[in-house]
Protein backbone atom coordinates (compact mmCIF):
# COMPACT_ATOMS: atom_id res chain seq x y z
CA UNK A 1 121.54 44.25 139.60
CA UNK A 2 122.45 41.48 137.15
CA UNK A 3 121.66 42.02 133.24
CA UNK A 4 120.25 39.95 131.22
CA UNK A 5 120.00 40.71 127.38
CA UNK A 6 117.65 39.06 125.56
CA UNK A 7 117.14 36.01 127.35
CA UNK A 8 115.53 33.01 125.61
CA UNK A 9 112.14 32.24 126.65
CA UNK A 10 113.12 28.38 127.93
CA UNK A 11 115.81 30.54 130.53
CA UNK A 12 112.92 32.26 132.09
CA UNK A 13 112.09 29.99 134.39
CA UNK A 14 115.58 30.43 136.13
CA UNK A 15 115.01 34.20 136.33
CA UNK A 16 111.78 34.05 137.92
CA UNK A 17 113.57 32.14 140.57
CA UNK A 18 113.52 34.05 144.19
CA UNK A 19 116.19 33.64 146.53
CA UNK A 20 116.19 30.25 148.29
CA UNK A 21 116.42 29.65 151.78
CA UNK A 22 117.80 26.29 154.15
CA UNK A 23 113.82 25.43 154.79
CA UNK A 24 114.27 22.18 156.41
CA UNK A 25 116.82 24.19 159.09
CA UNK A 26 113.95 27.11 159.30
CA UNK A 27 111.66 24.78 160.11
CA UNK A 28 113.34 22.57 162.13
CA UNK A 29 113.83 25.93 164.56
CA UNK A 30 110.53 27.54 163.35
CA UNK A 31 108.49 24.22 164.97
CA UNK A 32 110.29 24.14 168.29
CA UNK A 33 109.46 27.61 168.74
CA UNK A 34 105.57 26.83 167.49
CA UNK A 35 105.96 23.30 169.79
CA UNK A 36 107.70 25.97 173.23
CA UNK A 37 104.73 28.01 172.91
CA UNK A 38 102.31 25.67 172.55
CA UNK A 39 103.16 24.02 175.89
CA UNK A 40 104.84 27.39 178.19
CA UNK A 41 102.69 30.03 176.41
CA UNK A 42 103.04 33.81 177.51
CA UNK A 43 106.43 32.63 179.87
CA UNK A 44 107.53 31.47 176.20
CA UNK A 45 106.45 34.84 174.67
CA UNK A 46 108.55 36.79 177.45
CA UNK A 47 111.00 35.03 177.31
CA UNK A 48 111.36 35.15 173.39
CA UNK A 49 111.13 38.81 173.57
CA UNK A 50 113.93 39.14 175.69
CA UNK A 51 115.80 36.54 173.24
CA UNK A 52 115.31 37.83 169.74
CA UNK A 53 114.48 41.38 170.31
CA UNK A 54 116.79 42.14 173.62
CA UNK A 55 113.41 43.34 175.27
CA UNK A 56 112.41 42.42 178.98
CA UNK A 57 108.14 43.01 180.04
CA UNK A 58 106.29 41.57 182.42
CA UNK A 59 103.26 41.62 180.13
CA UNK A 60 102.04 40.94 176.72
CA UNK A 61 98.93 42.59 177.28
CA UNK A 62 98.75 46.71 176.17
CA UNK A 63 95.66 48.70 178.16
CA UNK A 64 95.38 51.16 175.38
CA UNK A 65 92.48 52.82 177.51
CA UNK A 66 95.21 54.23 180.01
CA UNK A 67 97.83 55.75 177.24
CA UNK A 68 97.33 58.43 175.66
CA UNK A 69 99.34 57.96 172.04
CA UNK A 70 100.53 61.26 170.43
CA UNK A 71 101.84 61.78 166.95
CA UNK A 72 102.70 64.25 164.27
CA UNK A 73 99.58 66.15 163.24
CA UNK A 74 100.07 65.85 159.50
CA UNK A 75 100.83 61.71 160.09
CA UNK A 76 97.78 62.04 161.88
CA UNK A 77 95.80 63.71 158.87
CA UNK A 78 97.42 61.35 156.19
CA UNK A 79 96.27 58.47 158.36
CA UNK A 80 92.79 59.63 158.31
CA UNK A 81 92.46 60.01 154.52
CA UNK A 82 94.35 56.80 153.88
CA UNK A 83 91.63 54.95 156.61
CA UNK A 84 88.79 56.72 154.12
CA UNK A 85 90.02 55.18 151.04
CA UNK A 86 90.81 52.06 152.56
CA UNK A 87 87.32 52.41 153.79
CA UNK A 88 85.80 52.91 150.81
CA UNK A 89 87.51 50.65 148.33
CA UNK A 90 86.89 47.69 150.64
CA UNK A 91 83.13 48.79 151.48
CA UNK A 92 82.21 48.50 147.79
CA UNK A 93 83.25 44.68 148.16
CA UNK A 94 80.71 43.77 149.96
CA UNK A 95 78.11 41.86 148.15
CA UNK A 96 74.35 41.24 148.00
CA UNK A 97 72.63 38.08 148.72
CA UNK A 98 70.94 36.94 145.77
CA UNK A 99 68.48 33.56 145.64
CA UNK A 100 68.33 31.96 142.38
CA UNK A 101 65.54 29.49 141.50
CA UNK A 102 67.42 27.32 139.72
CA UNK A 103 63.62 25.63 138.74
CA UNK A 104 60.49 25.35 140.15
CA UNK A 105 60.62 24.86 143.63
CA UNK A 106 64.32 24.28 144.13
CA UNK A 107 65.94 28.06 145.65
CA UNK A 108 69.52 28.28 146.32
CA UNK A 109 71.38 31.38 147.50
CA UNK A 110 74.74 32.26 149.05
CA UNK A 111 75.69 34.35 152.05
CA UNK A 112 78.59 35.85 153.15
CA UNK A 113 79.73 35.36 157.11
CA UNK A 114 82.25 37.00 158.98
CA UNK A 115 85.07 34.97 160.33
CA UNK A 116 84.54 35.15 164.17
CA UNK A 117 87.98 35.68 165.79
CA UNK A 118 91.05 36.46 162.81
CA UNK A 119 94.65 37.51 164.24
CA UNK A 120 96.41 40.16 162.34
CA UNK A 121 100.36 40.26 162.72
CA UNK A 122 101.84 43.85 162.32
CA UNK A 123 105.93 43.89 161.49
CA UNK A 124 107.68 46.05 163.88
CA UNK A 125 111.24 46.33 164.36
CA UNK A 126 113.33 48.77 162.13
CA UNK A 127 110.38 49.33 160.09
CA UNK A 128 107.10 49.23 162.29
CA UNK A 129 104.36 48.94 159.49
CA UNK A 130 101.27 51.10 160.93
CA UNK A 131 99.80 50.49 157.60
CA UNK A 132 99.62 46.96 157.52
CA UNK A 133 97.20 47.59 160.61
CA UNK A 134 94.87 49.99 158.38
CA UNK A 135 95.02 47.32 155.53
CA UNK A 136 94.17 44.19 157.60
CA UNK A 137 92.13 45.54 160.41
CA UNK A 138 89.64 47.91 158.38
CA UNK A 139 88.49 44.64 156.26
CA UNK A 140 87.78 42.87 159.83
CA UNK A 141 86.26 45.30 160.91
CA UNK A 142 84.17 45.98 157.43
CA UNK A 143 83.33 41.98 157.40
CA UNK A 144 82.09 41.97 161.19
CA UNK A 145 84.91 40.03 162.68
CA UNK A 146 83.72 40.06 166.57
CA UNK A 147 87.66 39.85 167.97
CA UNK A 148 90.61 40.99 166.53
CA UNK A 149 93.93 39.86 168.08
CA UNK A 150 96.92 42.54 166.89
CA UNK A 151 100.49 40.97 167.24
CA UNK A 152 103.49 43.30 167.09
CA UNK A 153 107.07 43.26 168.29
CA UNK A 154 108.02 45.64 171.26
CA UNK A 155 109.98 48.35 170.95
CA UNK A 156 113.59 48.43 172.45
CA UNK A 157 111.92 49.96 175.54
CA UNK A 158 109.67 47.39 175.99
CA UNK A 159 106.56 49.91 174.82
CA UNK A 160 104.38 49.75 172.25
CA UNK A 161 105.26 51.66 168.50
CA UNK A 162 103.72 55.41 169.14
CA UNK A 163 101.90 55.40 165.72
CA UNK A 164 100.77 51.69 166.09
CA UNK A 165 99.54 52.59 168.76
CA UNK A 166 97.65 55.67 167.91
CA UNK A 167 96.19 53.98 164.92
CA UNK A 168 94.55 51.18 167.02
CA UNK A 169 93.10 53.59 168.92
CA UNK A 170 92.05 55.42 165.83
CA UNK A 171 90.37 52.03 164.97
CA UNK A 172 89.35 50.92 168.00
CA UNK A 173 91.10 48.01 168.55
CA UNK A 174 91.62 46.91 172.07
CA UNK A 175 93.60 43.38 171.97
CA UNK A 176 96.70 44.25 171.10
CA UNK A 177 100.00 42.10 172.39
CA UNK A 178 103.63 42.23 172.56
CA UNK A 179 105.43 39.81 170.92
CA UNK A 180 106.28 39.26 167.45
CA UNK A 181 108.23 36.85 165.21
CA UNK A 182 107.00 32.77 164.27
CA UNK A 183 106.20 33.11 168.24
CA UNK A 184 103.78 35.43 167.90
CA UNK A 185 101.94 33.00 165.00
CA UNK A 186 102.31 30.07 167.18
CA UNK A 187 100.62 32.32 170.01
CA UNK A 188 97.68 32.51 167.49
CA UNK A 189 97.39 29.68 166.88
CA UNK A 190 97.08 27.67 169.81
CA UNK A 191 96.40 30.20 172.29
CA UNK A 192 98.00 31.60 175.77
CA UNK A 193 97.07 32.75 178.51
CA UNK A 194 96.91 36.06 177.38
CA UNK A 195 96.40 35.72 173.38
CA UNK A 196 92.94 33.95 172.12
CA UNK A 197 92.88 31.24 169.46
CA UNK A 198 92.07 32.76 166.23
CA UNK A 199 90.38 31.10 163.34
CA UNK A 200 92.64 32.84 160.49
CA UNK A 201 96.01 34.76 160.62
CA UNK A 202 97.17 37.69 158.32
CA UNK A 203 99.90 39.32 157.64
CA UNK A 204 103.22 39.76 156.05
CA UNK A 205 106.68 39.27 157.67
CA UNK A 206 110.03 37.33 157.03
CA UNK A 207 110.57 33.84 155.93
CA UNK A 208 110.38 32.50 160.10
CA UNK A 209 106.68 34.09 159.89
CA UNK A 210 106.12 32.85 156.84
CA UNK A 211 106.98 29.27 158.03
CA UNK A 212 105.12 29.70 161.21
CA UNK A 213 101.82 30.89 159.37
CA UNK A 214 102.10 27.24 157.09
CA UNK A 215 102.44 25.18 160.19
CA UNK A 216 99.69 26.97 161.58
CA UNK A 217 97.30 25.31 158.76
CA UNK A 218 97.98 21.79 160.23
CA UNK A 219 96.56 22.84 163.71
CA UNK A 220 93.23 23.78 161.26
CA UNK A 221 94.54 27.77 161.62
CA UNK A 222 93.54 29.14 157.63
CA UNK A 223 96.13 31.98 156.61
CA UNK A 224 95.72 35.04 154.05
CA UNK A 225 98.45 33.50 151.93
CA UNK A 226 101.93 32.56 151.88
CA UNK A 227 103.32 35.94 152.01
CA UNK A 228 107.13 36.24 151.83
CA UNK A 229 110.06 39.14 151.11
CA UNK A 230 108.32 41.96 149.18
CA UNK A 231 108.73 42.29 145.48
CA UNK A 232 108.05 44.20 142.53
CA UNK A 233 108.53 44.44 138.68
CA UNK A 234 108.77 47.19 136.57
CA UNK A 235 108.09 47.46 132.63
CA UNK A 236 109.81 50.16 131.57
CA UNK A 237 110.45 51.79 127.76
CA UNK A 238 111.51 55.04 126.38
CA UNK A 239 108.21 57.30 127.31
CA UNK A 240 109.45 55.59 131.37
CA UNK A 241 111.08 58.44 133.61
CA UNK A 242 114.49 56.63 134.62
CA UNK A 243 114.03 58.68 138.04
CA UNK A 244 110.48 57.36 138.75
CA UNK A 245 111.56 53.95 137.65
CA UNK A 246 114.72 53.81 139.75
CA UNK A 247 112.64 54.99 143.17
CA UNK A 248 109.98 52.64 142.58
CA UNK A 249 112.77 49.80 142.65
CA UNK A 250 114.26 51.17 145.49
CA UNK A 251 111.17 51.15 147.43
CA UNK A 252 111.00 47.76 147.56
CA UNK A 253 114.74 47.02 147.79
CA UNK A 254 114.50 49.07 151.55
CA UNK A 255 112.19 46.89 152.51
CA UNK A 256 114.49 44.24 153.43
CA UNK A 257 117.61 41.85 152.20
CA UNK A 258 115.82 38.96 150.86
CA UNK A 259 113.37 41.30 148.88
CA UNK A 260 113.87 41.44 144.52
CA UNK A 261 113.78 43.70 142.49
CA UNK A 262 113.24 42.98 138.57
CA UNK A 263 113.45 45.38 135.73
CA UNK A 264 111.92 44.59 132.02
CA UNK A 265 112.38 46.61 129.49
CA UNK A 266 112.71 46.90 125.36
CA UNK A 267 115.17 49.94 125.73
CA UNK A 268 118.64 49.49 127.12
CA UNK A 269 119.32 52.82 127.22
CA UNK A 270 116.22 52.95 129.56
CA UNK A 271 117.84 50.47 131.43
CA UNK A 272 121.34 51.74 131.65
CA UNK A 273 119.89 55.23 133.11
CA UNK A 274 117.53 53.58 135.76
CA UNK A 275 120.98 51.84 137.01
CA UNK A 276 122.41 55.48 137.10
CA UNK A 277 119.54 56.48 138.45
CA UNK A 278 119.65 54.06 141.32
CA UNK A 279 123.37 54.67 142.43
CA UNK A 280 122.43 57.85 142.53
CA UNK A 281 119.30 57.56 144.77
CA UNK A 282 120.78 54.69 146.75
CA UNK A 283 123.28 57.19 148.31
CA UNK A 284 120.72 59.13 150.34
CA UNK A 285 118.65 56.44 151.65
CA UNK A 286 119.27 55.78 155.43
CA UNK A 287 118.71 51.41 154.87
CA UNK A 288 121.17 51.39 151.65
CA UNK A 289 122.81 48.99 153.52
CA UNK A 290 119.24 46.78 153.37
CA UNK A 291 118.59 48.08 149.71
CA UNK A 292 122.36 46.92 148.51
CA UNK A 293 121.80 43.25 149.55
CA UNK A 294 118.33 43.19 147.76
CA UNK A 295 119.59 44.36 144.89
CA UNK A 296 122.33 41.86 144.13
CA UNK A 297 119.08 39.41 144.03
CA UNK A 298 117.58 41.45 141.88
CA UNK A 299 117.96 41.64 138.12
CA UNK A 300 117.48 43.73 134.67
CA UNK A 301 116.21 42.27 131.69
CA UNK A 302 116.42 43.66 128.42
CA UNK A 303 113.51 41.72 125.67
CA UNK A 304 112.72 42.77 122.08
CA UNK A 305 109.29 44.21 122.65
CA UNK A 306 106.92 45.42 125.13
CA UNK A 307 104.33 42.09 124.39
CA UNK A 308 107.46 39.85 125.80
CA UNK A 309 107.70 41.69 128.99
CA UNK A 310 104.00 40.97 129.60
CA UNK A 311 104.46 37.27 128.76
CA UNK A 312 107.70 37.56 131.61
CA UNK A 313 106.00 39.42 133.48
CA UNK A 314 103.20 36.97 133.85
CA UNK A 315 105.78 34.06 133.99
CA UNK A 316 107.03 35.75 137.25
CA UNK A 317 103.90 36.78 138.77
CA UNK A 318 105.21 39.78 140.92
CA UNK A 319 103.49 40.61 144.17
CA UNK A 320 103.52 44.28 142.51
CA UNK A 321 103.57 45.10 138.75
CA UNK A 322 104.28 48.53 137.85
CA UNK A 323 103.84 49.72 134.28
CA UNK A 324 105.59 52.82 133.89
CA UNK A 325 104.98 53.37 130.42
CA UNK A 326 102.61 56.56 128.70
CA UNK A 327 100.20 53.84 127.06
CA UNK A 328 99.96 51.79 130.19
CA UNK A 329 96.21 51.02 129.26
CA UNK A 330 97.54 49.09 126.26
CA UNK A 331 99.29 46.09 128.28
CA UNK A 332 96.75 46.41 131.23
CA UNK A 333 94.45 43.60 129.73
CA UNK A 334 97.16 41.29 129.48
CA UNK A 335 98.33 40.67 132.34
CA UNK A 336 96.65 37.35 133.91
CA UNK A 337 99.67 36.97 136.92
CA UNK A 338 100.16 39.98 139.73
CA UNK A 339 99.12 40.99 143.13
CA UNK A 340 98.50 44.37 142.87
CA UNK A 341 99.22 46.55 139.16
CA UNK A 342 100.19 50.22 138.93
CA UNK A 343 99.41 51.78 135.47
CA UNK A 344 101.53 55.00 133.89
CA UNK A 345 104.10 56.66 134.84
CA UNK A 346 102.38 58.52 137.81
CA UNK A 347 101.01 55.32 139.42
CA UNK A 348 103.72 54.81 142.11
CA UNK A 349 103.58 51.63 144.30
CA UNK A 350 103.87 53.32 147.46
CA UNK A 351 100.41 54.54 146.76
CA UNK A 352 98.89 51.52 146.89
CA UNK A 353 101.21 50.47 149.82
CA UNK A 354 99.94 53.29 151.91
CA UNK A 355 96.78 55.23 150.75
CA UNK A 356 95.04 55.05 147.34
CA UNK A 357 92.45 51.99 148.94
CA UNK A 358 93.54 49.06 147.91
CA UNK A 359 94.78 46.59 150.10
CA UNK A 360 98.71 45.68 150.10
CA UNK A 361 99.20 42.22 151.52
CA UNK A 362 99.55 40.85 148.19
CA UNK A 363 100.92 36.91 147.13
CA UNK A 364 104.63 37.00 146.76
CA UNK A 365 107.07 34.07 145.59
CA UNK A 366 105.36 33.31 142.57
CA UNK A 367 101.63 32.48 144.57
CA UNK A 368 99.86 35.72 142.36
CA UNK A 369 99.61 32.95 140.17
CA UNK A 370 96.62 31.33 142.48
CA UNK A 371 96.03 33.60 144.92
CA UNK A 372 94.37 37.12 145.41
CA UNK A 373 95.84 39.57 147.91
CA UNK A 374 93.69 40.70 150.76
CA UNK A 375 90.38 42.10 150.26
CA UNK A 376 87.15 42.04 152.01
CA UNK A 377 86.08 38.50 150.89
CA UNK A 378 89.35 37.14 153.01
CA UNK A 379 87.35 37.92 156.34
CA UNK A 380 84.41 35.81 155.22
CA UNK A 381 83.16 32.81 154.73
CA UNK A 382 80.34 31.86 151.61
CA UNK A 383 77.86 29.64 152.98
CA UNK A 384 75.15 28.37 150.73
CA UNK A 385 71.77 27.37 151.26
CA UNK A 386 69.27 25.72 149.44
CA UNK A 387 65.24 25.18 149.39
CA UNK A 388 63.12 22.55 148.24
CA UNK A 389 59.65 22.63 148.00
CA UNK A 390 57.09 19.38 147.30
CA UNK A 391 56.73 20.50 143.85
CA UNK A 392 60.56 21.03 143.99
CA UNK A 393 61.72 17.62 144.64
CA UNK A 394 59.15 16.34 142.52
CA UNK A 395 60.58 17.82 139.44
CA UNK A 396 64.43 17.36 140.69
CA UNK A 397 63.74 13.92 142.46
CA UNK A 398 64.18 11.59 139.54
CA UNK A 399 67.29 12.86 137.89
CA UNK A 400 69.14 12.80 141.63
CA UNK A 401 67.77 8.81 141.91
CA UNK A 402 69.43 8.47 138.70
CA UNK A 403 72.78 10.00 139.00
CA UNK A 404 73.27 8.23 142.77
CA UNK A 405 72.05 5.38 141.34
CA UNK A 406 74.40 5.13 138.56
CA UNK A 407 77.16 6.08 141.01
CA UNK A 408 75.96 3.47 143.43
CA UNK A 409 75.20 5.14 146.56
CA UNK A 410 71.98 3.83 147.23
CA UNK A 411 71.36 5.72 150.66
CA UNK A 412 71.80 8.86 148.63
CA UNK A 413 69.00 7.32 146.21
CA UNK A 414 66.85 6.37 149.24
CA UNK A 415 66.77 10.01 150.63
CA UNK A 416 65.03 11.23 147.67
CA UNK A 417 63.12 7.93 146.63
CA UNK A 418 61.33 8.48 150.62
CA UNK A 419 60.24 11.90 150.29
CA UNK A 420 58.73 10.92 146.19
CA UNK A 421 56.91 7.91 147.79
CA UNK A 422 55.55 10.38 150.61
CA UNK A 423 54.50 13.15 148.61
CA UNK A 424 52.61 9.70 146.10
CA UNK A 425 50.89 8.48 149.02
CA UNK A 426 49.40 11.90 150.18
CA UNK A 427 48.03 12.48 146.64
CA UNK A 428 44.11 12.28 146.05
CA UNK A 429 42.89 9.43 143.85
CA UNK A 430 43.44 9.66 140.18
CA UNK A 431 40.07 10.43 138.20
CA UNK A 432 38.76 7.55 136.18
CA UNK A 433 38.36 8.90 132.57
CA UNK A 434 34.42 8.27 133.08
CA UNK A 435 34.36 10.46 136.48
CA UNK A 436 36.55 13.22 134.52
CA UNK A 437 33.83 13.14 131.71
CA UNK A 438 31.27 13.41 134.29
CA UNK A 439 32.42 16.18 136.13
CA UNK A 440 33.21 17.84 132.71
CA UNK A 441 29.18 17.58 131.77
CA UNK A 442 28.58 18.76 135.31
């Protein structure tokens, strides 16, 4: 990790810089891959498996129905009570139509509709991320999503991941497909002979799924976000267990290469035993290899007080925040930037990557600064409506003639000025004054 002591605030900037890639080469490859698929569709797919991933099927298509998908009975049991919390957190999302009458007559209200068909990409390869599954699929399924198209790599065998598998059987999902990579995204999005069209793709994956999920927005595809390489941040001081700290970096180092790491803290003696800490973690990791490379991206900062790592903190927007400090609750209202946040020193990320409830495909890259991570509200649209009664438009009528006049839209004015003149014309009679004074002596 690279140190930094005491940086000046006009410097951060630089240091909330992630790694950079060759884009233009990325997507150069990234859109012929999109364009092959496009026009050869599941031949492409094959033969893409057999290219990037040394795998050779004859079909994309898994018949869960006729395997029978054992695993571990406690991975089975911690499945379970992650799918209940996952369940639950997400249930309480959903919200309650409410009509407003904004004034007499005029009702408006909004209402929440499920996205018909969403595709859900699932990493496989050295890591194959069963979770993401629970995270993305329990939403759909929450929101009333009526298909769900899973995407995940092969194994080397050709077969489907054992515990990916079980857990789309726990779920009950039935379209699940072979192929993975930006070919699996372009598969999405326009469609094979095997794989439907979807209206919206999630999930994470490396910087050619990334790319792949962007293109797919000009062929009117909507994404989650544009998730990249995982990341997190940790604010650390002296009440911070260097051991806890240390793991919690590591845990997103693993994840891949081009993930970062980044350290704050107003102690560097806090700092200089997490480092200890790591080399001495890093040793007994089977992807230290992976973990290594991550961490010469990744970086340390020492800053004068606690108040300055939230303001960095913020300035970097981390797809996970972790403050592992005793009085946690005491920086918790400042923070405006981050994906997901883990408060005190218990509150390890991996919870919230696996089981706790809430959802982990989170912004990354700087995007926490505009965008939410997943949550049920992804997997549906808000679609207003609006009533007007006679008395409604009466009372509304002649302020919209004036603003559309004043903007000059006159067909705008004429809608309204119409429905006025045909409510006026339907109207009894005024009373003369005489006839009101008569009926009053009557």
């Amino acid at each position: 990790m690279k140190n930094y002591l005491f940086p000046k605030q006009a410097s951060w900037p630089d240091l909330c810089e992630r790694p950079t890639f060759d884009l233009s080469e990325m997507e150069e490859r990234v859109g012929s891959i999109m364009n092959d698929v496009k026009i050869n569709g599941d031949d492409a797919l094959i033969r893409y498996n057999k290219q990037f991933d040394g795998v050779e099927i004859a079909s994309l298509t898994m018949g869960l129905n006729s395997v029978n998908y054992q695993i571990e009975p406690e991975l089975a049991i911690a499945i379970t009570v992650a799918k209940s919390n996952i369940e639950q957190f997400h249930l309480a999302q959903k919200e309650e139509m409410h009509v407003v009458e904004t004034m007499p007559g005029v009702t408006c209200w909004r209402k929440s509709v499920a996205i018909q068909k969403v595709g859900l990409y699932i990493p496989g390869g050295s890591a194959p991320l069963f979770s993401t599954l629970l995270m993305l699929a329990i939403p759909a399924q929450l929101a009333g999503c009526k298909e769900i198209v899973v995407c995940t790599p092969p194994n080397s065998d050709g077969t489907l991941n054992e515990v990916i598998g079980w857990t789309c059987q726990l779920l009950g999902i039935e379209k699940i497909y072979l192929t993975g990579g930006a070919q699996a995204i372009a598969a999405m999005t326009y469609g094979t002979e095997s794989i439907s069209k979807v209206d919206k793709i999630f999930g994470p994956g490396n910087q050619y799924v990334t790319a792949a999920k962007q293109m797919a927005q000009k062929f009117g595809v909507a994404i989650d976000m544009p998730a990249g390489p995982s990341e997190v941040l940790v604010i650390a001081d002296d009440t911070s267990y260097p051991e806890f700290v240390a793991a919690d970096l590591l845990s997103q180092a693993e994840h891949g290469p081009d993930s970062q790491v980044v350290l704050v803290s107003n102690s560097k003696d806090q700092i200089l035993n997490v480092e200890k800490e790591i080399e001495k973690q890093i040793k007994e990791l089977p992807r230290q290899e992976i973990a290594r490379q991550a961490l010469e991206n990744s970086q340390a900062i020492l800053l004068s007080t606690l108040d300055e790592a939230v303001d960095f903190s913020n300035a970097y927007a981390p797809e996970h925040l972790i403050i592992a400090i005793e009085d946690a609750d005491s920086l918790a209202e400042k923070i405006i930037s981050a994906g997901s946040v883990f408060l005190g020193n218990w509150s390890c990320e991996s919870a919230g990557d696996y089981a706790s409830g809430t959802n982990h495909t989170l912004p990354t890259n700087g995007y926490a600064r505009n965008y939410s991570g997943v949550s049920l509200d992804s997997f549906v649209k808000k679609i207003t409506f609006q009533r007007l009664s006679e008395q409604g438009i009466k009372q509304l009528g002649p302020h919209i003639e004036k603003m559309a006049q004043a903007e000059q839209l006159q067909a705008h004015k004429n809608a309204v000025s119409l429905r006025l003149e045909k409510i006026n014309s339907n109207l009894p009679p005024t009373p003369s004054k005489e006839g009101s004074k008569d009926e009053t002596n009557v």
